[in-house]
C-alpha atoms as a PDB file:
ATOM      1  CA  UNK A   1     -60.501 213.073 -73.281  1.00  0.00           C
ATOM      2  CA  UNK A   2     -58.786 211.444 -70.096  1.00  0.00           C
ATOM      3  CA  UNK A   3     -55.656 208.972 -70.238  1.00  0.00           C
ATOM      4  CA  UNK A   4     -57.852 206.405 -68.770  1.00  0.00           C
ATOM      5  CA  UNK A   5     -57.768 202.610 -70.578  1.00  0.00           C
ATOM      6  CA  UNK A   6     -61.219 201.820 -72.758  1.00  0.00           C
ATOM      7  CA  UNK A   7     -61.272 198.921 -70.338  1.00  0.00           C
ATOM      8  CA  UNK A   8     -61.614 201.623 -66.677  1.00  0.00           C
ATOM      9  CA  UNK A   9     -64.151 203.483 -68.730  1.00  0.00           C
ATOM     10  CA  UNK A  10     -66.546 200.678 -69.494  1.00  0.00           C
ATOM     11  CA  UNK A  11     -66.198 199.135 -65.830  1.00  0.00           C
ATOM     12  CA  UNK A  12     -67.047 202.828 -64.452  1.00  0.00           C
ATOM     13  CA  UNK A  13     -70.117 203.088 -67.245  1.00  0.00           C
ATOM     14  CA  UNK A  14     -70.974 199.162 -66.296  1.00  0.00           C
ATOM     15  CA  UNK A  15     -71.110 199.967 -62.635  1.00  0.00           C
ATOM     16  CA  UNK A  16     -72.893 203.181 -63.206  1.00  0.00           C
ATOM     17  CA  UNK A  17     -75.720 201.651 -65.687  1.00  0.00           C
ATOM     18  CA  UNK A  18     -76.232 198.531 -62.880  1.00  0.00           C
ATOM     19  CA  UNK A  19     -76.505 201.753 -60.391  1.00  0.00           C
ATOM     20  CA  UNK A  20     -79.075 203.702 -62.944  1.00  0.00           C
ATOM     21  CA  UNK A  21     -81.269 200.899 -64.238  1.00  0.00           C
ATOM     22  CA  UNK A  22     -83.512 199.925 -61.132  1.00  0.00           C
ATOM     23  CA  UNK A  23     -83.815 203.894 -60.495  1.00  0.00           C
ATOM     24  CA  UNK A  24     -85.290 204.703 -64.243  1.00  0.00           C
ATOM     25  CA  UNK A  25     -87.335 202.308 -63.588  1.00  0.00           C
ATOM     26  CA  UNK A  26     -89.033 203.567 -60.468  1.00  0.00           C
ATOM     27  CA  UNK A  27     -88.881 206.862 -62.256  1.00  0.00           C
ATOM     28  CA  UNK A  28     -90.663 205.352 -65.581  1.00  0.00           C
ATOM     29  CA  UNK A  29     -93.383 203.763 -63.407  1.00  0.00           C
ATOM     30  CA  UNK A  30     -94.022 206.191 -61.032  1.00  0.00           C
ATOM     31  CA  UNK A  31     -94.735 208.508 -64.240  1.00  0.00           C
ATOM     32  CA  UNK A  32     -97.167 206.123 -65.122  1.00  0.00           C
ATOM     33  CA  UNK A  33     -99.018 206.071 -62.142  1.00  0.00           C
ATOM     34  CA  UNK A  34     -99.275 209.837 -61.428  1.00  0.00           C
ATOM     35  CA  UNK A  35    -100.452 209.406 -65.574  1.00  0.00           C
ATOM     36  CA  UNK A  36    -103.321 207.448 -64.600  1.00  0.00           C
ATOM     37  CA  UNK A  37    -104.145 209.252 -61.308  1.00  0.00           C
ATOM     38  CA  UNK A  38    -104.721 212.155 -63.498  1.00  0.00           C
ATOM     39  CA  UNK A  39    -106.275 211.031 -66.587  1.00  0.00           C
ATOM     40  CA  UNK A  40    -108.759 213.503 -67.714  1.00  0.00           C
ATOM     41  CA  UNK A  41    -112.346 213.114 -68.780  1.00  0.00           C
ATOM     42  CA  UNK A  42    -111.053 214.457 -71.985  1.00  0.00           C
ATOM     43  CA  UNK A  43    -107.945 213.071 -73.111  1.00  0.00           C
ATOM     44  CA  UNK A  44    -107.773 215.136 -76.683  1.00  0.00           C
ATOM     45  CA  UNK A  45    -106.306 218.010 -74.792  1.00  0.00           C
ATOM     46  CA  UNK A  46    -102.932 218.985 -76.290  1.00  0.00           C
ATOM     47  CA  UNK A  47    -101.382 219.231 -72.746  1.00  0.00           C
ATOM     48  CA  UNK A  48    -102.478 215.389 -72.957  1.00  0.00           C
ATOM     49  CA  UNK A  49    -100.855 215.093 -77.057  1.00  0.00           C
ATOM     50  CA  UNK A  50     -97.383 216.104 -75.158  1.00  0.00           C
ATOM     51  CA  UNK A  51     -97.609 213.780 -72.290  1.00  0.00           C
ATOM     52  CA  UNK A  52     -98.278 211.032 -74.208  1.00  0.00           C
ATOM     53  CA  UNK A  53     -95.289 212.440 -76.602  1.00  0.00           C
ATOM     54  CA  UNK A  54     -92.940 212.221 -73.529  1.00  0.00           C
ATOM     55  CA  UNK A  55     -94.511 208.742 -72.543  1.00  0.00           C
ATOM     56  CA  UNK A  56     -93.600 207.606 -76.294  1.00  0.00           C
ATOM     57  CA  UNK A  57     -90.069 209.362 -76.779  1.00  0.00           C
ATOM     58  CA  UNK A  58     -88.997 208.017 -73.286  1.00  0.00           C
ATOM     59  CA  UNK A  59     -90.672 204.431 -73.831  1.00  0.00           C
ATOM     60  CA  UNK A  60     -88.787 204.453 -77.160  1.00  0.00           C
ATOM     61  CA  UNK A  61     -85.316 206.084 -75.433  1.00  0.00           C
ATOM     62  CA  UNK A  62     -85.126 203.007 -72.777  1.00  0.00           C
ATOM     63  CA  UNK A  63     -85.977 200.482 -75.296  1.00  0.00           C
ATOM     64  CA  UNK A  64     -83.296 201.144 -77.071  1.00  0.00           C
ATOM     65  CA  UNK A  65     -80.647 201.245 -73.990  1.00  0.00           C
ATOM     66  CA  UNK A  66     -82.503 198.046 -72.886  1.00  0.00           C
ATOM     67  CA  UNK A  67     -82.069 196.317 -76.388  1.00  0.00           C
ATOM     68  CA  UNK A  68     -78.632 197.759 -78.060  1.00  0.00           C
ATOM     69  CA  UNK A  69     -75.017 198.327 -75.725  1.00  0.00           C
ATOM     70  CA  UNK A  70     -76.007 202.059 -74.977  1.00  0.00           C
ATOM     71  CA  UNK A  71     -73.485 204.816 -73.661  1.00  0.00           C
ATOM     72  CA  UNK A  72     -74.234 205.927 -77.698  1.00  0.00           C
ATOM     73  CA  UNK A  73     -71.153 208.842 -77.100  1.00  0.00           C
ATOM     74  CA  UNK A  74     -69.083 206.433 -75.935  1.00  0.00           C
ATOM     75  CA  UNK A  75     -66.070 205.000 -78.629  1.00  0.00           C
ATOM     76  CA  UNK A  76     -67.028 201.925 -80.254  1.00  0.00           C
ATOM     77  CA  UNK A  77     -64.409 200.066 -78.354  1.00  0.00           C
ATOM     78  CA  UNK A  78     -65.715 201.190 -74.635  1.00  0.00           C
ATOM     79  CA  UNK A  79     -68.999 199.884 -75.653  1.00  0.00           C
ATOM     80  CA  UNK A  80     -67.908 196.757 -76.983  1.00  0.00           C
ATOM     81  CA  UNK A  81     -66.388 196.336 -74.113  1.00  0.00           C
ATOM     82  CA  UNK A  82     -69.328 197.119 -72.213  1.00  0.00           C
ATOM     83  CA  UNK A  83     -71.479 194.532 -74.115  1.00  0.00           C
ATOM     84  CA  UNK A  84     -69.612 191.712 -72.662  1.00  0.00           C
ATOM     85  CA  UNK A  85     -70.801 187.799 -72.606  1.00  0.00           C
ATOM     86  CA  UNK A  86     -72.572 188.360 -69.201  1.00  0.00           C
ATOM     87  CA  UNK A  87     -74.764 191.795 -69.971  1.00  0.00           C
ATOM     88  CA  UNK A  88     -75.938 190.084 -73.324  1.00  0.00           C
ATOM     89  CA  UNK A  89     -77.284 187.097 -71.379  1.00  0.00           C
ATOM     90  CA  UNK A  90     -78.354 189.640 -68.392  1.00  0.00           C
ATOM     91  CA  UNK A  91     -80.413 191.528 -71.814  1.00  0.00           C
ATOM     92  CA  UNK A  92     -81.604 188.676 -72.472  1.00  0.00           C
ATOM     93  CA  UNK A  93     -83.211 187.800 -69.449  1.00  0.00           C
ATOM     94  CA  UNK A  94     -84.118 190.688 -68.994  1.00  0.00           C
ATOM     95  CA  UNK A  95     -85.897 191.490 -72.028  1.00  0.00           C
ATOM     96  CA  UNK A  96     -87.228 187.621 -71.345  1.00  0.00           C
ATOM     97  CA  UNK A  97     -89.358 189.228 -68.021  1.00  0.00           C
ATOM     98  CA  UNK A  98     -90.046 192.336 -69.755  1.00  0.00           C
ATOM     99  CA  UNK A  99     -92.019 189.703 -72.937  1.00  0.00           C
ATOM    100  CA  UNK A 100     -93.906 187.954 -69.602  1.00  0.00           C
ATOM    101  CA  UNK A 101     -94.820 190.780 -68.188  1.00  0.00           C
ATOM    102  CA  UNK A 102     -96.476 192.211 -70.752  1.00  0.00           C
ATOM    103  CA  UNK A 103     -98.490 189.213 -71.784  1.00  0.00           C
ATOM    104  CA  UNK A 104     -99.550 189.059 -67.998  1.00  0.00           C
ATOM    105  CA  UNK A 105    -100.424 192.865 -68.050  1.00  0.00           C
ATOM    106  CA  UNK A 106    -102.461 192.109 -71.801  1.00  0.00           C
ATOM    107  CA  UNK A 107    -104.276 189.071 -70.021  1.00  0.00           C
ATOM    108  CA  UNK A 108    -104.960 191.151 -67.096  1.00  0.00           C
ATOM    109  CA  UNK A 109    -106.518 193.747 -68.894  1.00  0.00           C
ATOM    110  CA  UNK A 110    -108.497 191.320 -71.053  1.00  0.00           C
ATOM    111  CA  UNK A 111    -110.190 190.239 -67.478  1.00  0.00           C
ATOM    112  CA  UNK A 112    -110.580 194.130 -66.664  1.00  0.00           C
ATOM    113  CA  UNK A 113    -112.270 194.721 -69.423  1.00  0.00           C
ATOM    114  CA  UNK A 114    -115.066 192.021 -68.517  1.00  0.00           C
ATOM    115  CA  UNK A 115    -116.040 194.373 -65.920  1.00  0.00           C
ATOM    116  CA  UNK A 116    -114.773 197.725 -66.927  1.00  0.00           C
ATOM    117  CA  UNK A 117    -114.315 199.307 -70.311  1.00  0.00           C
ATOM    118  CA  UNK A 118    -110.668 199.890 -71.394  1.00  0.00           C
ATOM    119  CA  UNK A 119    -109.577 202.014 -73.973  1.00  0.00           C
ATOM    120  CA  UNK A 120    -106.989 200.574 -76.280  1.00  0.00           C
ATOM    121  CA  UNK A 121    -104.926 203.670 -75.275  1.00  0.00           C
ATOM    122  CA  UNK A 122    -104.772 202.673 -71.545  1.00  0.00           C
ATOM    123  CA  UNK A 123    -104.037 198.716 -72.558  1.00  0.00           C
ATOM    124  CA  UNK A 124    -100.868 199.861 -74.823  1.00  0.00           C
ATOM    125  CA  UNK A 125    -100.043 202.414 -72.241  1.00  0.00           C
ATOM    126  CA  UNK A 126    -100.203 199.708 -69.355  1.00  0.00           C
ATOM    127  CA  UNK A 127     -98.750 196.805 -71.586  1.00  0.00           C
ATOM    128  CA  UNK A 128     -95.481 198.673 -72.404  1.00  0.00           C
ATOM    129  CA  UNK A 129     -95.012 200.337 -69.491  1.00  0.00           C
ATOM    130  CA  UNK A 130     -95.118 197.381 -67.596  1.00  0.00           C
ATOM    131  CA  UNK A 131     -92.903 195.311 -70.127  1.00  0.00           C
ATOM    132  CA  UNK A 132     -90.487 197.822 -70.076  1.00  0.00           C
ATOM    133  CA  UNK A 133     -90.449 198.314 -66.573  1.00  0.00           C
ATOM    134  CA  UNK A 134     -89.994 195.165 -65.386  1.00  0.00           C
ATOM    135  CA  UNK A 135     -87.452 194.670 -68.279  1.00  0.00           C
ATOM    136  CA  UNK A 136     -85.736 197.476 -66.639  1.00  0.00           C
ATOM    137  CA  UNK A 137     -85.632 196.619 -63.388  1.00  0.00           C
ATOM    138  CA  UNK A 138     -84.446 193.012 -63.755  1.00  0.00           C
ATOM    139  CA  UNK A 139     -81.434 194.282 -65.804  1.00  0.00           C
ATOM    140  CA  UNK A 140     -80.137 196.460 -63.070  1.00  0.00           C
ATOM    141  CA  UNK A 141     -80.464 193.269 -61.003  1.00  0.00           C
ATOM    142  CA  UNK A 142     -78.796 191.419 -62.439  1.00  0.00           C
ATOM    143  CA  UNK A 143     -76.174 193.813 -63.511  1.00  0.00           C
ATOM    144  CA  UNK A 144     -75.870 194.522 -59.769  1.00  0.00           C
ATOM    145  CA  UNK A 145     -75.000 191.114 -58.918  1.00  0.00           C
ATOM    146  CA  UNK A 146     -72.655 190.354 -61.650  1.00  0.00           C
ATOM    147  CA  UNK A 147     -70.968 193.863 -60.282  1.00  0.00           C
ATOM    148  CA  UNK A 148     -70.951 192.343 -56.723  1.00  0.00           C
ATOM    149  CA  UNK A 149     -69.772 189.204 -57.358  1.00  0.00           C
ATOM    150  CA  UNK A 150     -67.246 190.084 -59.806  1.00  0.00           C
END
């Protein structure tokens, strides 16, 4: 390992999640769309089992950065340090959008479904998508600013 502090390793991994964040995000919701451009007539193909497998493991993979300190490889004392007073209220505002949006997305799709028949497997796949994305992308916001104004 380096000779540099715990405290110059989480400000470098703090700076570089704030820099990450809003760019997994376009990333996770661009997959989504080119997902729905191309969903097939039949979606019981098993090239369509390991899509959704990727959709699921990566879903589950950013959940888990969004919801615990991350940088898992890191020692427990550069994450700690990490997970200061400011990025768990930034979580938690974050994870606040990510709830709304995904009760906007469900009550959209309720009023879809009216007109159009939607499979519960779309719904889920548009509820947490969008709940996670937008999750994701107001973290990195606000992560940016408290990087720019710090």
């Amino acid at each position: 390992m380096n000779d540099r502090t715990f405290t110059e390793q989480a400000e470098q991994l703090g700076r570089r999640r704030a820099r990450m964040l809003p760019v997994l995000a376009v990333i996770y919701l661009s997959q989504q769309v080119t997902f729905f451009a191309s969903t097939p007539a039949d979606p019981d193909r098993p090239v369509d089992h390991v899509k959704i497998g990727a959709w699921v493991v990566l879903s589950l993979v950013l959940l888990a950065a969004l919801t615990t300190k991350g940088f898992w490889l890191r020692p427990k004392e550069v994450r700690d340090l990490i997970d200061d007073e400011g990025t768990r209220a930034n979580r938690v505002a974050a994870l606040g959008w990510g709830f709304v949006m995904a009760i906007l997305s469900a009550i959209a799709l309720y009023m879809v479904s009216i007109f159009s028949p939607v499979s519960a497997r779309e719904a889920i796949h548009v509820i947490v998508s969008l709940g996670i994305g937008a999750a994701l992308v107001r973290f990195g916001m606000l992560e940016r600013r408290a990087f720019r104004d710090a």
